[in-house]
Protein backbone atom coordinates (compact mmCIF):
# COMPACT_ATOMS: atom_id res chain seq x y z
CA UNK A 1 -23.97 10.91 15.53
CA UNK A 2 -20.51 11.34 17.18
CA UNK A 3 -17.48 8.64 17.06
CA UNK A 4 -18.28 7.62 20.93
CA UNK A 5 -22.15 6.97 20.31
CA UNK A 6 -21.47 4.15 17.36
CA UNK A 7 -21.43 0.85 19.12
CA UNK A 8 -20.37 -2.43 17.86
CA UNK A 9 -24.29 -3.60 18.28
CA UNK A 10 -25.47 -0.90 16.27
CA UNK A 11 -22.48 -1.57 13.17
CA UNK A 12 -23.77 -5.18 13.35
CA UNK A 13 -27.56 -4.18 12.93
CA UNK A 14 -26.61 -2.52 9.74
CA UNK A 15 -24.61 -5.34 8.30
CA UNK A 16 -27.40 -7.59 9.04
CA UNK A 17 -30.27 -5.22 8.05
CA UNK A 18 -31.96 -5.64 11.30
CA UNK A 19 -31.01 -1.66 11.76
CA UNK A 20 -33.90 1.11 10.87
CA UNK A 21 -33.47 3.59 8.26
CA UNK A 22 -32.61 6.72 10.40
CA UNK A 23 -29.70 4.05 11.76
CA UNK A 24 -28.77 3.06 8.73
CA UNK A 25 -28.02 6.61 7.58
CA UNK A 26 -26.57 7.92 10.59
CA UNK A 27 -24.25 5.01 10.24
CA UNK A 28 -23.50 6.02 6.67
CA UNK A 29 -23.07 9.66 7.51
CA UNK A 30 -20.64 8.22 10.31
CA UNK A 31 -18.17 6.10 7.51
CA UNK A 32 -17.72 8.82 5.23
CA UNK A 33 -16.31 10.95 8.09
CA UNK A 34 -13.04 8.86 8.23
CA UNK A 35 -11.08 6.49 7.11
CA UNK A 36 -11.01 4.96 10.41
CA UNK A 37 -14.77 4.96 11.12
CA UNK A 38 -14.82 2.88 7.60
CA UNK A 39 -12.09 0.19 8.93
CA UNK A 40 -14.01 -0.15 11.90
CA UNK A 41 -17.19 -0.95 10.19
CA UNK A 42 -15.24 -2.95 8.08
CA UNK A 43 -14.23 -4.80 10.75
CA UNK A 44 -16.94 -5.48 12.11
CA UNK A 45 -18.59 -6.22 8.93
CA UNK A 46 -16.19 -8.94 8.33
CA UNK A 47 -16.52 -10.80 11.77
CA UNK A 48 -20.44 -10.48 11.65
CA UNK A 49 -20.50 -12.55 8.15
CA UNK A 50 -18.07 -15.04 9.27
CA UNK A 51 -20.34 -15.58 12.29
CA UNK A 52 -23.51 -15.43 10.55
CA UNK A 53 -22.37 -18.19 7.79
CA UNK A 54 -20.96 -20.79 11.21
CA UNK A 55 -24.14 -20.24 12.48
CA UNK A 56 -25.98 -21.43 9.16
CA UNK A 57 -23.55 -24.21 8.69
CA UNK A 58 -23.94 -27.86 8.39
CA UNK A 59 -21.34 -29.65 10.46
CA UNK A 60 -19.02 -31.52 8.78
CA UNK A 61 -15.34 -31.32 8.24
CA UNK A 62 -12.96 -30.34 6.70
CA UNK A 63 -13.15 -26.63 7.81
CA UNK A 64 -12.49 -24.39 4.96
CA UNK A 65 -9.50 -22.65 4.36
CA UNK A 66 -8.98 -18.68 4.09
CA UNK A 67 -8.92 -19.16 0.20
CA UNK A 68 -12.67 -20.28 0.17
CA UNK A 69 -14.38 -17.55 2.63
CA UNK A 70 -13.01 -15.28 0.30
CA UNK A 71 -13.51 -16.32 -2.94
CA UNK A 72 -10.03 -16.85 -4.28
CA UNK A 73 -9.82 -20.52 -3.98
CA UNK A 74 -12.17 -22.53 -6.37
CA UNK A 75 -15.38 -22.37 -6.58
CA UNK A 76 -17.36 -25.29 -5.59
CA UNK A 77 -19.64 -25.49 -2.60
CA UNK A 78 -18.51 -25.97 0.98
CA UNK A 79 -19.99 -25.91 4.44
CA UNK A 80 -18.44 -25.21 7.99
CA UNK A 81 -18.14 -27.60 11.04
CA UNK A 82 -19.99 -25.24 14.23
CA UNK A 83 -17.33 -26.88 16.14
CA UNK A 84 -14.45 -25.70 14.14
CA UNK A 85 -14.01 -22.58 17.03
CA UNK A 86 -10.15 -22.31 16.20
CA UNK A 87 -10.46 -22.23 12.39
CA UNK A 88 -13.48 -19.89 12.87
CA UNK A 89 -11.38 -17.07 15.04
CA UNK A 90 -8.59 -17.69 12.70
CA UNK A 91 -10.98 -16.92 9.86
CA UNK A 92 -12.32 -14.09 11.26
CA UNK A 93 -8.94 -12.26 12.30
CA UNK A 94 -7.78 -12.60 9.03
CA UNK A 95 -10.77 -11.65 6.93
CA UNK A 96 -10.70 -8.15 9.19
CA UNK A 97 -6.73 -7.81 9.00
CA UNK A 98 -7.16 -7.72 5.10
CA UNK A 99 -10.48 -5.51 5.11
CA UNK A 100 -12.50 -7.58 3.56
CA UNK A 101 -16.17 -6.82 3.98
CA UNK A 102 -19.22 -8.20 3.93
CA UNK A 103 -20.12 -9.46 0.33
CA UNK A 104 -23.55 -9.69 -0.16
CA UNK A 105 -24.25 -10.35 -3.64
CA UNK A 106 -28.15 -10.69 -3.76
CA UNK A 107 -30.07 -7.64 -4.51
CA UNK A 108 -27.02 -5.71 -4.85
CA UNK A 109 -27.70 -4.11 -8.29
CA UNK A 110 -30.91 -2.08 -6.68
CA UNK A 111 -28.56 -1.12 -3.84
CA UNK A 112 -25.99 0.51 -5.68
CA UNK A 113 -25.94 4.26 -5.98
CA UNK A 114 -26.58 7.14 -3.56
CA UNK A 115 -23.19 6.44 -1.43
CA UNK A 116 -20.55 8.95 -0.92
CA UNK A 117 -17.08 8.88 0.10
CA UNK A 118 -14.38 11.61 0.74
CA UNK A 119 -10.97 11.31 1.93
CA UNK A 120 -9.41 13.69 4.70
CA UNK A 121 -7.34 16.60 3.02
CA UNK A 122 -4.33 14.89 4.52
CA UNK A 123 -5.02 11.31 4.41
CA UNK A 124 -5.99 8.45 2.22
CA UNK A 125 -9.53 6.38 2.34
CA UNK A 126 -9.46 2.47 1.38
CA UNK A 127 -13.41 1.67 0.35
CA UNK A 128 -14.48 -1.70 -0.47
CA UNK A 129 -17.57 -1.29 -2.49
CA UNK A 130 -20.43 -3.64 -2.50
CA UNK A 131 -19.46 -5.72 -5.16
CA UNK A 132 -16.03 -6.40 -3.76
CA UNK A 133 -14.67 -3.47 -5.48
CA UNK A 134 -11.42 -1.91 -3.83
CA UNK A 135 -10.96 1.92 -4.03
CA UNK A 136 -7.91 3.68 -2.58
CA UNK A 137 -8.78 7.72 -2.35
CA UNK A 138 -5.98 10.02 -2.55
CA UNK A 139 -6.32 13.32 -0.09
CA UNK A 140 -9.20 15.55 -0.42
CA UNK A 141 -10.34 13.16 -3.28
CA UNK A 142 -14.47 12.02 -3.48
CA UNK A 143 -16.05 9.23 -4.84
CA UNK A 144 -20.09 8.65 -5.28
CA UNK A 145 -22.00 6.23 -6.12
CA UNK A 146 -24.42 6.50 -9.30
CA UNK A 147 -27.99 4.81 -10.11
CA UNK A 148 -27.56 3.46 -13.31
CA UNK A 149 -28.93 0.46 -14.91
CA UNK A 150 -27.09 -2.32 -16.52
CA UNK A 151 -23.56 -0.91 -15.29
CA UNK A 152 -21.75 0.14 -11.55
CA UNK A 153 -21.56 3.61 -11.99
CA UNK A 154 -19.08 6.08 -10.15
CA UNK A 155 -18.02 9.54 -10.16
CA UNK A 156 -14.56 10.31 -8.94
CA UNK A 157 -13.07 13.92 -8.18
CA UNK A 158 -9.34 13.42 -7.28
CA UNK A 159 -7.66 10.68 -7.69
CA UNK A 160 -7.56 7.17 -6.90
CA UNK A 161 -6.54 3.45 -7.58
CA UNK A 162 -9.02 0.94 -7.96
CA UNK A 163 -8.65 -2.75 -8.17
CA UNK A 164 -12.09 -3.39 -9.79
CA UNK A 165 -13.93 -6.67 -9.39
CA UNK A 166 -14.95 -9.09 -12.43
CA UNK A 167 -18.34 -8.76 -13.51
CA UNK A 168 -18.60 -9.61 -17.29
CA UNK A 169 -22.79 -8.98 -16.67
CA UNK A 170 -21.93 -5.04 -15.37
CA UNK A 171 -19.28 -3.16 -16.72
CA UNK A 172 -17.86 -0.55 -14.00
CA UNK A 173 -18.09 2.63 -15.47
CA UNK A 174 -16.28 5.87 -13.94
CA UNK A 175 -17.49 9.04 -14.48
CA UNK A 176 -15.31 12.60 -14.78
CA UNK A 177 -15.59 16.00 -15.90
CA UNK A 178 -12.77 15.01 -18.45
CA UNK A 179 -14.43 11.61 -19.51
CA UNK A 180 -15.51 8.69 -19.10
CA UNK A 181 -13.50 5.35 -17.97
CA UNK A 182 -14.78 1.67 -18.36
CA UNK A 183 -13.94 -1.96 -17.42
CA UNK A 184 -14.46 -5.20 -16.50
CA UNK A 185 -12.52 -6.02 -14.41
CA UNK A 186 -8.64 -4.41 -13.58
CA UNK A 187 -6.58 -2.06 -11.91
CA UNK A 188 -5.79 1.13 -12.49
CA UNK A 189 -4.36 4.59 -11.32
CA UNK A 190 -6.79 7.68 -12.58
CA UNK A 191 -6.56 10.97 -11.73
CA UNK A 192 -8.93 14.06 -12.58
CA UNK A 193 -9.63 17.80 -12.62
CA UNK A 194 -11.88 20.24 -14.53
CA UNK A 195 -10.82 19.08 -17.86
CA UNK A 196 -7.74 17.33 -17.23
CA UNK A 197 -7.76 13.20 -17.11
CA UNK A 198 -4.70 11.13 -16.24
CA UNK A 199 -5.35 7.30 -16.55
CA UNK A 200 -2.64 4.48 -15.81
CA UNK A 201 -3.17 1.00 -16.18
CA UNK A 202 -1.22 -1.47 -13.79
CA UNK A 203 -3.13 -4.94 -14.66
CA UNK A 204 -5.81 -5.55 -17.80
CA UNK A 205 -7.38 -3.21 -20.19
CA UNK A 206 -9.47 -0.10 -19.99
CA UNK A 207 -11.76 1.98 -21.84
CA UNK A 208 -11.59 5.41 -21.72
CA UNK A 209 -13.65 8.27 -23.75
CA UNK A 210 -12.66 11.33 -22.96
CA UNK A 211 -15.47 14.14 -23.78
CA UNK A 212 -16.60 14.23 -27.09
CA UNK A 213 -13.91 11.82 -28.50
CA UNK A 214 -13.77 7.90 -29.67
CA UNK A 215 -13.41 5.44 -26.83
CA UNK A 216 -9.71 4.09 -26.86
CA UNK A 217 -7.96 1.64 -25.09
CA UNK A 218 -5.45 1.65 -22.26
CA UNK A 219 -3.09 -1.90 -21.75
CA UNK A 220 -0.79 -2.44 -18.65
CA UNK A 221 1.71 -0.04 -18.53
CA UNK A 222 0.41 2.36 -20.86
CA UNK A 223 -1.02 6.05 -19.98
CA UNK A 224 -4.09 8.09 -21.11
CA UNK A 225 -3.86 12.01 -20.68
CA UNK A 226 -6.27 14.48 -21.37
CA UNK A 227 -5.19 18.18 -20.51
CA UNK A 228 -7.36 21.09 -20.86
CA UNK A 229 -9.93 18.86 -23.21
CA UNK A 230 -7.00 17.92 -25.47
CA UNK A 231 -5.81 14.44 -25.65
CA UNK A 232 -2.31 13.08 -26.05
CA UNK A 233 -1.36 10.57 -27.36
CA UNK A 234 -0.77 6.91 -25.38
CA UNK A 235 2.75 6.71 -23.67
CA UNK A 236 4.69 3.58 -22.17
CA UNK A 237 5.12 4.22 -18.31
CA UNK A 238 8.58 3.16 -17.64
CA UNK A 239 8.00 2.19 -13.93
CA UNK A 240 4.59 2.08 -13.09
CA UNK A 241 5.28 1.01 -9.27
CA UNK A 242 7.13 4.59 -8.79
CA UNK A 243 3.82 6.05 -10.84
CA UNK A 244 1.43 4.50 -7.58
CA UNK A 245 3.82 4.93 -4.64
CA UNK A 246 1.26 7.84 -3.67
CA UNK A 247 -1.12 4.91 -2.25
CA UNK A 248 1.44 4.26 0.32
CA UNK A 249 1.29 0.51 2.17
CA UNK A 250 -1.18 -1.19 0.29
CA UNK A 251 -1.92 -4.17 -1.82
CA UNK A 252 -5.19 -4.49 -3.71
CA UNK A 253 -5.58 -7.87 -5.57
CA UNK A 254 -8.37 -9.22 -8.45
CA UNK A 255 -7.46 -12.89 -9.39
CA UNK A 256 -4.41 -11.78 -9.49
CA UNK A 257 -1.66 -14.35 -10.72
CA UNK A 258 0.77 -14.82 -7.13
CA UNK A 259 3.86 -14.42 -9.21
CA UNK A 260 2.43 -10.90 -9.91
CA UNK A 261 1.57 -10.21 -6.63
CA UNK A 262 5.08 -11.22 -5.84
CA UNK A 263 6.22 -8.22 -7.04
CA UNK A 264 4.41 -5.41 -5.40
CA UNK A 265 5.11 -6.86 -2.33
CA UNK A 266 8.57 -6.71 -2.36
CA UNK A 267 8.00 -2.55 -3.67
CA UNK A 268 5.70 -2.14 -0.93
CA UNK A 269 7.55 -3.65 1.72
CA UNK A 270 11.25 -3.41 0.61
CA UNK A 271 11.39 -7.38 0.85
CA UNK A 272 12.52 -9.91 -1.67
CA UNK A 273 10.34 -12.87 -2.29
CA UNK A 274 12.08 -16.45 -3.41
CA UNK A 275 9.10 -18.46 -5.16
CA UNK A 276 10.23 -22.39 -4.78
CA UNK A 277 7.83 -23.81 -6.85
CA UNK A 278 6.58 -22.46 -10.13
CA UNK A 279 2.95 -24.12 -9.84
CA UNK A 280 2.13 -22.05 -6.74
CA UNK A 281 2.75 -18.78 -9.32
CA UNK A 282 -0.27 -19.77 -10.82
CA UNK A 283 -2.65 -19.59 -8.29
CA UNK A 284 -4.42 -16.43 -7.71
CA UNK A 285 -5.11 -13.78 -4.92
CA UNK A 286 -8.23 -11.86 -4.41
CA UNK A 287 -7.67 -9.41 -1.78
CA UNK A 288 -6.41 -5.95 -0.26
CA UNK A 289 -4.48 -4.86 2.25
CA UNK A 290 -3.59 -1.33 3.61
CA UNK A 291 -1.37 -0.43 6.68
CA UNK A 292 -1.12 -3.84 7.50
CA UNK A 293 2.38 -4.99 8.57
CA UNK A 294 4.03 -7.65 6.51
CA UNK A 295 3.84 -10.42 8.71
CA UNK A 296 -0.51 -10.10 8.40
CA UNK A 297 0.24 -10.22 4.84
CA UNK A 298 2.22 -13.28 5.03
CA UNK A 299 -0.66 -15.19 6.70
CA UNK A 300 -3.32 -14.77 4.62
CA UNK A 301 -1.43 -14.81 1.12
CA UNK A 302 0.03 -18.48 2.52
CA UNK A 303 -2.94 -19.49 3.80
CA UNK A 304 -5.27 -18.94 0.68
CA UNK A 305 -2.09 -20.08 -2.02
CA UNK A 306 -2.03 -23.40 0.61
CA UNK A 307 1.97 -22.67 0.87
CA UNK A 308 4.66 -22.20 3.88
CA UNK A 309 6.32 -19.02 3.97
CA UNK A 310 9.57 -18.27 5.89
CA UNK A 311 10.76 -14.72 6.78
CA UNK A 312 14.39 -14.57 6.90
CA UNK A 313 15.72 -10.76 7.74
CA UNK A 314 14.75 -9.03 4.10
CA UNK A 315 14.05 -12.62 2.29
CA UNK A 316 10.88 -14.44 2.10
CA UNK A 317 10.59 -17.81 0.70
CA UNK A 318 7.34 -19.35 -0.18
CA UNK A 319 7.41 -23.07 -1.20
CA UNK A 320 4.23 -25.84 -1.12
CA UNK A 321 2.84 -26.51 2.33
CA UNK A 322 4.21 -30.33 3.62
CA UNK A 323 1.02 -30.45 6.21
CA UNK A 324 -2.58 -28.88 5.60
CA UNK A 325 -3.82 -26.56 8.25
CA UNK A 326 -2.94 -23.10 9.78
CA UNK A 327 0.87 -22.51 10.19
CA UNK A 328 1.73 -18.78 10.50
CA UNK A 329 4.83 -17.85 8.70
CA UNK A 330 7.98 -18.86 10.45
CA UNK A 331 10.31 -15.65 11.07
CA UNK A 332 14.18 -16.54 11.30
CA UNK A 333 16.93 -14.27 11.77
CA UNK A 334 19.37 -13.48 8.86
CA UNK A 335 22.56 -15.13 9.69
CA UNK A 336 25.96 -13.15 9.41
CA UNK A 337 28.66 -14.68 6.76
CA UNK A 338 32.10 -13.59 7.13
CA UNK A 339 34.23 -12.52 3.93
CA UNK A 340 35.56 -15.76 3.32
CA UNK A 341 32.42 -16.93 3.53
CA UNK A 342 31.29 -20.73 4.83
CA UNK A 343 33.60 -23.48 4.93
């Protein structure tokens, strides 16, 4: 099925299940072709779910806030007003700026496993996985999908960075010819080939056992090598930002503390971020991002923290939000002192 004969109608029948199996697996066949046929069904994954839960709503206000469709607020019940069309579009351009997919949670254990993804030889693949999982592939890299019970099961070939979802029930297990890597919940920078295994944590703690050794494990900042079926010993990673630069401009985020989000935002984008208040460094961010400009990044990390963010040439401040509601991050111009500075 070529690139011109996928219609939005047809992505939507998939998300919804209404599609029939041949569909369904033409449509798969179609994602794995490129990294923009994924963001597109992405995309349209995202605006089908926000649509699908206004139409099931209840009305009654307040509508919810950016935080709560995607699960990084708290985590208590809440319904949407049908007449809430501005905070629904809002919603909906924000949850498909970020990539977030559809996250359908019920049966998803017995649908996990078969899937394949491969990244162009010259370009990386961002894959959200179906329970909420982020995967960035490097070039020519391939990640499937295993049916295994009791865990979610990959296989990588190449390298990636995944910012794995919490699931204390299932343990996310990764699966190499060097080894095998297991979490939680974290994120991490791995890298394999034949009998080599290069693993760097960035947030948490992994588990990794390479081929006929004892499991060991990995803390932020540390690395795991395996070369030629030998292992070395741990090593501190002096600057693990320079160590991931490969994934380019993107953000990947699991309950991650803002004040630690903070920081790869200003690597990524070459910014520096003022924090005003200490509280808001306490809240957390579930999300990802990749391309997106730093203005759509802005929007939705305000919105869920609840804060107001002002962009002032390289300097963005983020303090509490005076007024609830949507305000889009002011943008001012950086203003020129003179040596002698103000009077």
């Amino acid at each position: 099925m070529a690139h011109d004969e996928i219609d939005d109608e047809t992505l939507r029948g998939v998300v919804t299940g209404a599609a029939d199996a041949v569909t369904a697996r033409a449509v798969a066949n179609w994602r794995l072709r490129s990294a923009a046929n994924e963001r597109r069904f992405q995309e349209v994954a995202a605006i089908a779910h926000v649509m699908t839960m206004l139409a099931n709503a209840e009305e009654v206000p307040p509508p919810p806030s950016v935080a709560q469709l995607t699960g990084s607020a708290s985590h208590s019940r809440w319904r949407v007003p049908r007449r809430s069309l501005v905070s629904a579009a809002i919603a909906a351009a924000v949850i498909a700026a970020v990539g977030l997919g559809m996250r359908d949670r019920a049966g998803e254990e017995s649908r996990w496993g078969g899937e394949q993804f491969v990244a162009g030889s010259a370009e990386t693949a961002t894959i959200e996985l179906r329970d909420s999982t982020v995967v960035r592939l490097s070039p020519g890299s391939r990640l499937r999908l295993l049916d295994r019970a009791g865990v979610r099961a990959v296989h990588l070939d190449g390298r990636a960075y995944f910012a794995v979802a919490k699931d204390a029930r299932r343990p996310f297990v990764i699966q190499t010819s060097a080894g095998e890597v297991r979490v939680l919940g974290t994120r991490f920078d791995l890298e394999t080939a034949a009998q080599d295994l290069s693993l760097l944590v960035v947030e948490g703690l992994v588990t990794v056992a390479p081929t006929g050794r004892s499991p060991m494990q990995v803390g932020a900042g540390e690395m795991s090598e395996v070369r030629a079926g030998r292992v070395l010993p741990l090593r501190r990673v002096a600057n693990v930002a320079d160590a991931v630069s490969w994934t380019g401009r993107f953000l990947a985020f699991q309950e991650t503390p803002l004040r630690e989000a903070i920081r790869e935002v200003e690597r990524t984008y070459g910014v520096s971020v003022r924090l005003e208040d200490r509280g808001l460094g306490d809240r957390t961010l579930t999300m990802w991002f990749a391309d997106e400009p730093i203005e759509n990044v802005l929007t939705v990390v305000c919105l869920v923290v609840e804060a107001s963010c002002v962009h002032t040439g390289s300097v963005i401040t983020i303090a509490p939000s005076r007024q609830p509601g949507y305000a889009p991050p002011r943008r001012e111009p950086a203003r020129a002192v003179g040596k002698e500075g103000p009077s």
